[in-house]
Protein backbone atom coordinates (compact mmCIF):
# COMPACT_ATOMS: atom_id res chain seq x y z
CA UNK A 1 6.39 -21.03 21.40
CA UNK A 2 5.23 -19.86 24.38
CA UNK A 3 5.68 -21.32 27.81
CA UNK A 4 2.78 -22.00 30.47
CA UNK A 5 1.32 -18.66 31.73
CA UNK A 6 2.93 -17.61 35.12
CA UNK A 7 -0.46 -16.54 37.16
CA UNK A 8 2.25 -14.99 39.75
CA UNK A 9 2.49 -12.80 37.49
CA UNK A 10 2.79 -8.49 37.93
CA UNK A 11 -1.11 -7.87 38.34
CA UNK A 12 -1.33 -4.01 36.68
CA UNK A 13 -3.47 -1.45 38.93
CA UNK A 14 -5.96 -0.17 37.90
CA UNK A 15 -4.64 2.86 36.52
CA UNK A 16 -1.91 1.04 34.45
CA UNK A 17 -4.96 -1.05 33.39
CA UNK A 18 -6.64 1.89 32.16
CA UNK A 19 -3.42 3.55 31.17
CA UNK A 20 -2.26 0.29 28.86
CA UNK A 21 -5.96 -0.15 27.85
CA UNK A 22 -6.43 3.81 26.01
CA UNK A 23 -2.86 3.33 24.42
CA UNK A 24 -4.07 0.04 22.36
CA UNK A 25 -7.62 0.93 21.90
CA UNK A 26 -8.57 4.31 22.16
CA UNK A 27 -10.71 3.85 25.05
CA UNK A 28 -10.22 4.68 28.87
CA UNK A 29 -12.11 1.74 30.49
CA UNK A 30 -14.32 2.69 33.05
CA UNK A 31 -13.90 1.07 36.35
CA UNK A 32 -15.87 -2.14 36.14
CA UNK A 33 -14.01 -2.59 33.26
CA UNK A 34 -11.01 -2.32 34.45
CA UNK A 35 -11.89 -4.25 37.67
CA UNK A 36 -12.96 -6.93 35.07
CA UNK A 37 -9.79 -7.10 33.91
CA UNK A 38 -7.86 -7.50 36.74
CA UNK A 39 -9.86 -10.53 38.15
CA UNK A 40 -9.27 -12.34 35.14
CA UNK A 41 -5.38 -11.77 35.63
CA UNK A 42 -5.35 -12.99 38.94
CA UNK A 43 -6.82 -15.73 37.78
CA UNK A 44 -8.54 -16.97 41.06
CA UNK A 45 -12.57 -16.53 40.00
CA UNK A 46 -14.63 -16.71 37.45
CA UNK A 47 -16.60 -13.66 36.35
CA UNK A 48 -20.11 -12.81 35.70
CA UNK A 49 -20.21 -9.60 34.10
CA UNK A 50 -23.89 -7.86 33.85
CA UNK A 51 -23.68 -4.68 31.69
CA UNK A 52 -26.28 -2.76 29.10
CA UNK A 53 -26.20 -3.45 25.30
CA UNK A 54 -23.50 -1.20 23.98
CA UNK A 55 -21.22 -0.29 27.75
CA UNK A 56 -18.44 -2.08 26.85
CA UNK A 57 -18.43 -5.48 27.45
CA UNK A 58 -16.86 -6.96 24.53
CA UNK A 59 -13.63 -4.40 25.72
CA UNK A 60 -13.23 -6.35 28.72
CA UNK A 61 -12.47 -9.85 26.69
CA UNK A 62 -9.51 -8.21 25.37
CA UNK A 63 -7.81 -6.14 27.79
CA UNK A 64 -6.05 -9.53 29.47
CA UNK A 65 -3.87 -9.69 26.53
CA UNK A 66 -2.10 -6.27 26.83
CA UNK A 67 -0.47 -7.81 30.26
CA UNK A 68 -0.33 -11.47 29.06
CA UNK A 69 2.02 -11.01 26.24
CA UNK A 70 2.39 -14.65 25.29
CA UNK A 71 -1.21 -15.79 26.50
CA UNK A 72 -4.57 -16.51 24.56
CA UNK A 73 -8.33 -16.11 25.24
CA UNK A 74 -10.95 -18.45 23.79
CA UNK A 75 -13.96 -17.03 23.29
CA UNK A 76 -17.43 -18.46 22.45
CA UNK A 77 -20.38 -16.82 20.21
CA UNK A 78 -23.69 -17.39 19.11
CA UNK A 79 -23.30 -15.98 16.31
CA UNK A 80 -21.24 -16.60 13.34
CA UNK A 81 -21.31 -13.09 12.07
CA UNK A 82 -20.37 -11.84 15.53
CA UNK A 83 -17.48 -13.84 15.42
CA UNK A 84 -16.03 -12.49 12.78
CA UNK A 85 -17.29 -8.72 13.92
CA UNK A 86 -14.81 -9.88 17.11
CA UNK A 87 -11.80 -10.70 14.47
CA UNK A 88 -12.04 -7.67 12.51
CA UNK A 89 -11.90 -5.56 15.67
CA UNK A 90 -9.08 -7.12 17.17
CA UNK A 91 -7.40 -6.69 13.81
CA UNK A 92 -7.64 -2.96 13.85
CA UNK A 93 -5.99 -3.31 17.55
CA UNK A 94 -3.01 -5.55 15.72
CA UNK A 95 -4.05 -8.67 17.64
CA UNK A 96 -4.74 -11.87 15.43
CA UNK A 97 -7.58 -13.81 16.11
CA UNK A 98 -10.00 -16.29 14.22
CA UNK A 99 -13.10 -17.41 14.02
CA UNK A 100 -13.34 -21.16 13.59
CA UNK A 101 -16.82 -22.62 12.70
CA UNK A 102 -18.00 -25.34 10.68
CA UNK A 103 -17.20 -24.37 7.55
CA UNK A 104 -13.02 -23.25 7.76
CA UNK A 105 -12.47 -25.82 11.00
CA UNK A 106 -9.48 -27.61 9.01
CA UNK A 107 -6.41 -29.33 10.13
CA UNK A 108 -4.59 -26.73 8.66
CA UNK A 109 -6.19 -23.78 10.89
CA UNK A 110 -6.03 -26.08 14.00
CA UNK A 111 -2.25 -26.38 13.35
CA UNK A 112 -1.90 -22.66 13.13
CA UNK A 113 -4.14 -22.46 16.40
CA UNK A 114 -1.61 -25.11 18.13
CA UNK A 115 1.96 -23.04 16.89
CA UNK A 116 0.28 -20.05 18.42
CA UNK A 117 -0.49 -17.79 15.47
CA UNK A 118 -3.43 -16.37 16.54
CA UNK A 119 -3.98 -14.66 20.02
CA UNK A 120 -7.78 -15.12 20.07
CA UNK A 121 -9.67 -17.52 18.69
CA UNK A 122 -13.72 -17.20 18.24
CA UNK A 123 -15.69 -20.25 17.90
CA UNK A 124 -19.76 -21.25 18.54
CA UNK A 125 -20.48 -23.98 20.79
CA UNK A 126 -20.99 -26.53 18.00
CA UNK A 127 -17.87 -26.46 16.70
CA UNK A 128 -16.11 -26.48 20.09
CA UNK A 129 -17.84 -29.38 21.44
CA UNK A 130 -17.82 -31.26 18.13
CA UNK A 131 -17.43 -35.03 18.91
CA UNK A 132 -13.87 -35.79 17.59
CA UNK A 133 -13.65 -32.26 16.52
CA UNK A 134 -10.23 -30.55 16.04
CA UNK A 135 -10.99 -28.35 19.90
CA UNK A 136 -11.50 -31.81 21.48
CA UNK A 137 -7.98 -32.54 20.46
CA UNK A 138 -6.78 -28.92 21.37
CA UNK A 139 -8.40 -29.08 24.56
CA UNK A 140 -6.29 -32.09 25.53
CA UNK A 141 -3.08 -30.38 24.30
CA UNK A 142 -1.47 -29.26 27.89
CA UNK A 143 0.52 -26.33 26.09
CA UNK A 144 -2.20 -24.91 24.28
CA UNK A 145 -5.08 -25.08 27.53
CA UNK A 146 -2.11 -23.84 30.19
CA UNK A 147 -1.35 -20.91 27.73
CA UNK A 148 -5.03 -19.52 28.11
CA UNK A 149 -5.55 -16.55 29.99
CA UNK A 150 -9.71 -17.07 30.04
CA UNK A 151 -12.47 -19.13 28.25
CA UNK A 152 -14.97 -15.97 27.22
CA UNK A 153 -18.73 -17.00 26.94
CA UNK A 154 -20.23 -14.34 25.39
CA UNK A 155 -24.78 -13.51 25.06
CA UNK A 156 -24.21 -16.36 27.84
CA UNK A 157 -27.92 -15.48 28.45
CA UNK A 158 -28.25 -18.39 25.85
CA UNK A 159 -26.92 -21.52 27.76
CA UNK A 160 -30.22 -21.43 29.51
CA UNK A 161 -32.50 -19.74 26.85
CA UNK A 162 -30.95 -21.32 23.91
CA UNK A 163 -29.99 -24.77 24.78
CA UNK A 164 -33.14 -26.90 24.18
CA UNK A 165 -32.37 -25.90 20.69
CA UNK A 166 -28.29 -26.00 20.46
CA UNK A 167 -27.48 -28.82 23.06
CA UNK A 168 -23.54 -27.88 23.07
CA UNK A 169 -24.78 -25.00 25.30
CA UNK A 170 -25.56 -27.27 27.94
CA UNK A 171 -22.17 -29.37 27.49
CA UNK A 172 -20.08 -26.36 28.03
CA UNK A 173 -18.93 -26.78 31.84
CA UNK A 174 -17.51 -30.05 30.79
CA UNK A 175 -14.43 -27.95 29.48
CA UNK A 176 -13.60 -26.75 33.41
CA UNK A 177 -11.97 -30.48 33.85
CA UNK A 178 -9.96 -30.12 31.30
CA UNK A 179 -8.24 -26.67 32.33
CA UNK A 180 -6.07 -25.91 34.77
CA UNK A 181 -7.53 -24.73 37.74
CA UNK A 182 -5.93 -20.45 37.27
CA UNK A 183 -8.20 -20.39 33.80
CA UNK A 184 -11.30 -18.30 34.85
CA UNK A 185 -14.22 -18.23 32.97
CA UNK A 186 -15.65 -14.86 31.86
CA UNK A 187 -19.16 -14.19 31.57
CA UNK A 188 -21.10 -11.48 29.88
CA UNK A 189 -24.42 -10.45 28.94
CA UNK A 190 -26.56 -7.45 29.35
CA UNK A 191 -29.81 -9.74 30.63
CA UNK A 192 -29.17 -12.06 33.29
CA UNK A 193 -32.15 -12.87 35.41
CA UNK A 194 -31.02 -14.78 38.93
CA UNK A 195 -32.93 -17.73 37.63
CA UNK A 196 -30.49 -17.59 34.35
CA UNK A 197 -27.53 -16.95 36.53
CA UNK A 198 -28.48 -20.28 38.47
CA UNK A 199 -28.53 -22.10 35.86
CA UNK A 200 -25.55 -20.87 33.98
CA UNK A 201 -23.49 -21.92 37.40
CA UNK A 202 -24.67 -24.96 37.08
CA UNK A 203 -24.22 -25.73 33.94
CA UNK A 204 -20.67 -24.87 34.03
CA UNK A 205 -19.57 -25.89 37.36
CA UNK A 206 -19.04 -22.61 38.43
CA UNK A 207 -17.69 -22.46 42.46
CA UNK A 208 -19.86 -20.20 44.19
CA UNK A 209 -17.18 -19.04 46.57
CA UNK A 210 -14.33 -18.28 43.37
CA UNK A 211 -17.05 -15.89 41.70
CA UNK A 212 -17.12 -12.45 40.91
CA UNK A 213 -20.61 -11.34 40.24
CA UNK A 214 -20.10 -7.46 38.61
CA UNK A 215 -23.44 -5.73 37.73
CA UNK A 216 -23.96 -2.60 36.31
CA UNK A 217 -27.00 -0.68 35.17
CA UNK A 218 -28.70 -1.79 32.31
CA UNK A 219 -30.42 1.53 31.68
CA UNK A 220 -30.08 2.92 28.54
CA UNK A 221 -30.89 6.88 28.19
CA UNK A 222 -30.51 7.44 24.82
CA UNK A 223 -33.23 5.88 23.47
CA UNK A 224 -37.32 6.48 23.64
CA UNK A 225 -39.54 3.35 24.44
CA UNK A 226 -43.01 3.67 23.17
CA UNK A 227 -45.29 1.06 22.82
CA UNK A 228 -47.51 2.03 19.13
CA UNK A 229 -50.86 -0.26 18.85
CA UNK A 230 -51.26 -2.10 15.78
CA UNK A 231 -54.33 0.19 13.89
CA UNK A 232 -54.34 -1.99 10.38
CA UNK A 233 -55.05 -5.77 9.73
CA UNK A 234 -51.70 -7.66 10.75
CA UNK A 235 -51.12 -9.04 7.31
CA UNK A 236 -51.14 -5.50 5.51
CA UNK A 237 -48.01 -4.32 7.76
CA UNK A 238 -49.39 -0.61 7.11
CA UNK A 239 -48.64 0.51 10.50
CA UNK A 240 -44.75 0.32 9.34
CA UNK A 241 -45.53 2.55 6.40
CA UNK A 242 -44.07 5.22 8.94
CA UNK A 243 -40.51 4.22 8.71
CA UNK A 244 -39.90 5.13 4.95
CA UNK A 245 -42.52 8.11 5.25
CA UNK A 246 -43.52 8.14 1.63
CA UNK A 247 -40.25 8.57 0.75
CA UNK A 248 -39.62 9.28 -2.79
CA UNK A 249 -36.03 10.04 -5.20
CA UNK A 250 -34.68 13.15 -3.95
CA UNK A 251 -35.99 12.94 -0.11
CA UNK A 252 -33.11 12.47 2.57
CA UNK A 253 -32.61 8.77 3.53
CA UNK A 254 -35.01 7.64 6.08
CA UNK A 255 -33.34 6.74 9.31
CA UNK A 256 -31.68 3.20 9.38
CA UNK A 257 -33.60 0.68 11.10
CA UNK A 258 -34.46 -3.06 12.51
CA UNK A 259 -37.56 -4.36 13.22
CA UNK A 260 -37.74 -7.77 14.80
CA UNK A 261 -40.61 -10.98 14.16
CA UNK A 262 -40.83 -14.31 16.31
CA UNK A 263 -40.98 -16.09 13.10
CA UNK A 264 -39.29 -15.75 9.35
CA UNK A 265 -42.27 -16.15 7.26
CA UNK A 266 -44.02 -12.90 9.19
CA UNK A 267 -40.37 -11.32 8.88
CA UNK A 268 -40.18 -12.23 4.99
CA UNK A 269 -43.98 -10.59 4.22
CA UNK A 270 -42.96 -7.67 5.95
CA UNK A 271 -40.08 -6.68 4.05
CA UNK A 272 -41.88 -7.26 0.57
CA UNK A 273 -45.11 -5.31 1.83
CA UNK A 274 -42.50 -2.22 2.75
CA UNK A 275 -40.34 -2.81 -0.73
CA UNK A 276 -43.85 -2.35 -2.61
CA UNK A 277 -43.87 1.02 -1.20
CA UNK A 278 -40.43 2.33 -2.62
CA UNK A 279 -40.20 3.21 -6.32
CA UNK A 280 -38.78 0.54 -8.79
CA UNK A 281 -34.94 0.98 -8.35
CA UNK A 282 -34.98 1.27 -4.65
CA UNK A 283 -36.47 -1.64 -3.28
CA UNK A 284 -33.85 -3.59 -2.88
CA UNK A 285 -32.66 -0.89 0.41
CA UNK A 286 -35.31 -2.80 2.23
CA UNK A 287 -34.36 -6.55 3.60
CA UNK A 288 -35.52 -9.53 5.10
CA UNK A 289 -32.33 -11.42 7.33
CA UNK A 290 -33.18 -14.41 8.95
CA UNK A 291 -31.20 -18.01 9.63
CA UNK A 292 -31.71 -18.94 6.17
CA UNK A 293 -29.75 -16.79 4.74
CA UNK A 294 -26.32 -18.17 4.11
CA UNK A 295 -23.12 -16.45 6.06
CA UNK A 296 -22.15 -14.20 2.78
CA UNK A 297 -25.52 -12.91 2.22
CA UNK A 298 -25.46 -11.78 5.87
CA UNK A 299 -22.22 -10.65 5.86
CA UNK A 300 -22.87 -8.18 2.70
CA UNK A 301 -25.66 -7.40 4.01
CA UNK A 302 -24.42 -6.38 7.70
CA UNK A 303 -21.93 -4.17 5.55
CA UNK A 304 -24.40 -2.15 3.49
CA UNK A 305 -26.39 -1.60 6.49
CA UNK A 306 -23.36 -0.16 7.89
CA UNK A 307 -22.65 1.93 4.38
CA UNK A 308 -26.42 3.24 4.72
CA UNK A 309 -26.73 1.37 1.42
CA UNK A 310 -29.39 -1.01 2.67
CA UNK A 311 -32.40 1.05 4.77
CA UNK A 312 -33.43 -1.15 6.92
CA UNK A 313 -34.05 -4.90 8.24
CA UNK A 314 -36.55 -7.00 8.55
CA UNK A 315 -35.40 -9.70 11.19
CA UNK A 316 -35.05 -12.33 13.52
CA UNK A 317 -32.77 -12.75 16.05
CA UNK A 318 -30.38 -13.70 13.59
CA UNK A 319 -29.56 -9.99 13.59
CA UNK A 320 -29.22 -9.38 17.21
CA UNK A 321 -27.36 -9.76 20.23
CA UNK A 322 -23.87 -7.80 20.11
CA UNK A 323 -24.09 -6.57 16.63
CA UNK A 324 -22.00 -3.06 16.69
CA UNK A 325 -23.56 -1.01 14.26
CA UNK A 326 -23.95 2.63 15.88
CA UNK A 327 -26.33 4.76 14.29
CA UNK A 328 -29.29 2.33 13.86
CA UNK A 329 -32.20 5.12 14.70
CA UNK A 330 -35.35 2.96 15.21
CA UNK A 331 -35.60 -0.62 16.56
CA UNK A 332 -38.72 -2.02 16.72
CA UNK A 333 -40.72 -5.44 17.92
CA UNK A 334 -43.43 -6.54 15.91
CA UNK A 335 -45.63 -8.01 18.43
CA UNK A 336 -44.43 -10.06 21.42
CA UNK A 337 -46.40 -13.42 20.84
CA UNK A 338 -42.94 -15.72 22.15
CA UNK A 339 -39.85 -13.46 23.72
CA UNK A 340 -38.98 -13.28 27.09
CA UNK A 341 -38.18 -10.07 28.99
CA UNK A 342 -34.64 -10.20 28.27
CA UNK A 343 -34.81 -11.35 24.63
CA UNK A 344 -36.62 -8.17 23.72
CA UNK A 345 -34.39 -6.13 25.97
CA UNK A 346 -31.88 -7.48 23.98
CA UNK A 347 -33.04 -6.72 20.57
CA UNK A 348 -34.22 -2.83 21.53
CA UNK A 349 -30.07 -2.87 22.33
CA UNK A 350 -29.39 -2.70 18.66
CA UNK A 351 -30.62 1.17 18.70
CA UNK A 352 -28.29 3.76 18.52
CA UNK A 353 -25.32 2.17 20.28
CA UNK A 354 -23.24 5.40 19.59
CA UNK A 355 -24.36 6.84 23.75
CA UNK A 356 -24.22 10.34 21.50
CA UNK A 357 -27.34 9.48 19.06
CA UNK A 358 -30.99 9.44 20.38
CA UNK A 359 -33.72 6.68 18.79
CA UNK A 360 -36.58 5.23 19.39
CA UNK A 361 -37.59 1.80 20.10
CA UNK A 362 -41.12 0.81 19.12
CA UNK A 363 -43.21 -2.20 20.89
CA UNK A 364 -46.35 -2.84 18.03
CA UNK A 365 -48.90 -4.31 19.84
CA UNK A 366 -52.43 -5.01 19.10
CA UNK A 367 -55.28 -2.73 19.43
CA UNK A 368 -57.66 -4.25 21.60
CA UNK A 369 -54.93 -4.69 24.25
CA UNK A 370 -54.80 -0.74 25.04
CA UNK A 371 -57.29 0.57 27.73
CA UNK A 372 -59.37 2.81 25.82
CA UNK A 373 -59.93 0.11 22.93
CA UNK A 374 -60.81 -2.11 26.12
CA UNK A 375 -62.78 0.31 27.25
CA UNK A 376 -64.82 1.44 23.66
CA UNK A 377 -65.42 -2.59 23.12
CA UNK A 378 -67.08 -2.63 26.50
CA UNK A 379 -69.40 -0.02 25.94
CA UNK A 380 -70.23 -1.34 22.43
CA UNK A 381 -71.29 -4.86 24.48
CA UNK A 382 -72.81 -2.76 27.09
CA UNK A 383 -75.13 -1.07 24.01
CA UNK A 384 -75.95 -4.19 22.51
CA UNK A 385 -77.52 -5.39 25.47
CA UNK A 386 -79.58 -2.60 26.56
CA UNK A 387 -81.40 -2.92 22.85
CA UNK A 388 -82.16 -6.28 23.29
């Protein structure tokens, strides 16, 4: 059993960082990275981390632990499914983790958590600030809370986009009183507006002179924005006829793709409109994935997008921020009638997160909204009046 973490500790430079980092992963960390990673061993700020979809960021949660041998990180998701991405990654590194969420929270797994048998665990706000959940009690457990190296709050875009919706969001800060003071927070997304980063200090207490604000470009090259106008009645979905280019048996396989809806019923019509354009026998490569879906259908689902055996997605942001699937070709938006900036930002980061593939992200927006449509309904007025 381990003993309370010694933040006196040997802080690595930078190049053992990097050094330590390649030899357990199989990546050389660039320097924010690494910088990352050595504020969080000192110990003395929190971290906001600001980095584009696909640099790296999830890298940083984990490099702590190669110079805390007998610490733990906590780290909270969104996303069930991205939990458990997180836990089969760190598994291929030889770290154990879990993810802990409604459905496997058990006094059995929090007994495992408290005897230290997992390095990492993974857990959405609900279940961490469940009222007379088993964290509440493993919060209060002095061992367990001195042996943490950071709390990680991952897509922490969503304590101020998401928490109207999941409350716990908002309740998160309440943890800092329960830690010892050396236990930084690390925070990461790839779409933090200053208006989100105010509120995100606020919500969890963060001290403005302990912080470490590291930004790096969001800008990713690899990828072709073009915004496509909507030429067909909304319902019919013919302008995504493109993406399967009247494929038929014996063609290559069209390039893997995502295309995101503001709602599940638009998302749902989509994919069967598309599926009644594949043969009988193949429409089952085209999918709808939305919050309805229960964890295993999204799970096999993730995984046959990943074998190439499923085409393509139609979505929500169920399937979104931080999923690691590399060679998605095309991401697209089906009109923008409720994100923010940032959320659609966020969901063109699902293309190509390999930096050596190019894509294309598509923005399908309605016709009249482009100038010369704008222009051509003008004159048509214009016409009308002069016969009059």
């Amino acid at each position: 059993m381990p003993s309370d973490v010694d933040t006196a500790s040997h802080i690595p430079s930078i190049d053992e960082i990097r050094s330590r980092t390649f030899e357990a992963f199989g990546k050389r960390p660039c320097l924010w990275q690494a910088r990352t990673c050595e504020a969080i061993l000192r110990g003395d700020r929190d971290v906001i981390s600001i980095a584009g979809t696909g640099m790296g960021k999830t890298l940083t949660f984990w490099m702590p632990l190669l110079f805390r041998p007998q610490g733990i990180l906590l780290v909270i998701t969104p996303l069930n499914i991205l939990g458990k991405q997180n836990v089969e990654t760190l598994e291929k590194a030889g770290i154990h983790g879990i993810f802990v969420s409604r459905g496997t929270a058990s006094e059995q797994i929090f007994r495992a958590i408290s005897s230290f048998r997992y390095r990492v665990i993974v857990v959405n706000p609900e279940e961490l600030m469940r009222d007379k959940g088993g964290f509440e009690k493993l919060m209060k457990d002095r061992l367990f809370v001195n042996s943490l190296i950071s709390m990680v709050i991952d897509e922490a875009h969503c304590i101020s986009q998401w928490g109207s919706f999941r409350p716990e969001y908002r309740h998160i800060g309440q943890l800092r009183y329960l830690q010892r003071k050396q236990c930084p927070y690390l925070i990461t997304s790839a779409t933090l507006s200053p208006a989100i980063i105010q509120d995100i200090k606020k919500v969890l207490n963060l001290d403005e002179d302990k912080l470490l604000l590291s930004r790096c470009s969001i800008n990713r090259t690899n990828f072709a924005i073009v915004v496509r106008p909507i030429l067909h009645s909304l319902s019919s979905f013919v302008d995504l006829k493109f993406l399967l280019n009247d494929w038929k048996p014996g063609d290559p396989q069209p390039p893997k793709f995502l295309i995101f809806f503001d709602n599940i019923q638009t998302s749902v019509q989509a994919g069967k409109a598309l599926c009644r354009l594949l043969p009988l026998g193949y429409q089952h490569r085209i999918k709808w994935f939305n919050s309805e879906m229960s964890d295993t259908f999204k799970e096999t689902e993730v995984e046959r997008l990943v074998k190439g055996e499923t085409w393509g997605l139609m979505t929500t942001d169920s399937f979104g921020m931080g999923m690691d699937i590399p060679d998605i070709q095309i991401v697209g938006q089906w009109r923008a009638t409720l994100p923010t900036v940032s959320t659609i930002w966020q969901r063109f980061g699902r293309c190509v997160r390999d930096p050596t593939l190019q894509g294309t992200v598509y923005l399908f927006v309605e016709k009249e909204h482009f100038d010369a449509e704008r222009r051509k309904a003008k004159a048509a007025k214009e016409s009308r009046k002069r016969k009059r």
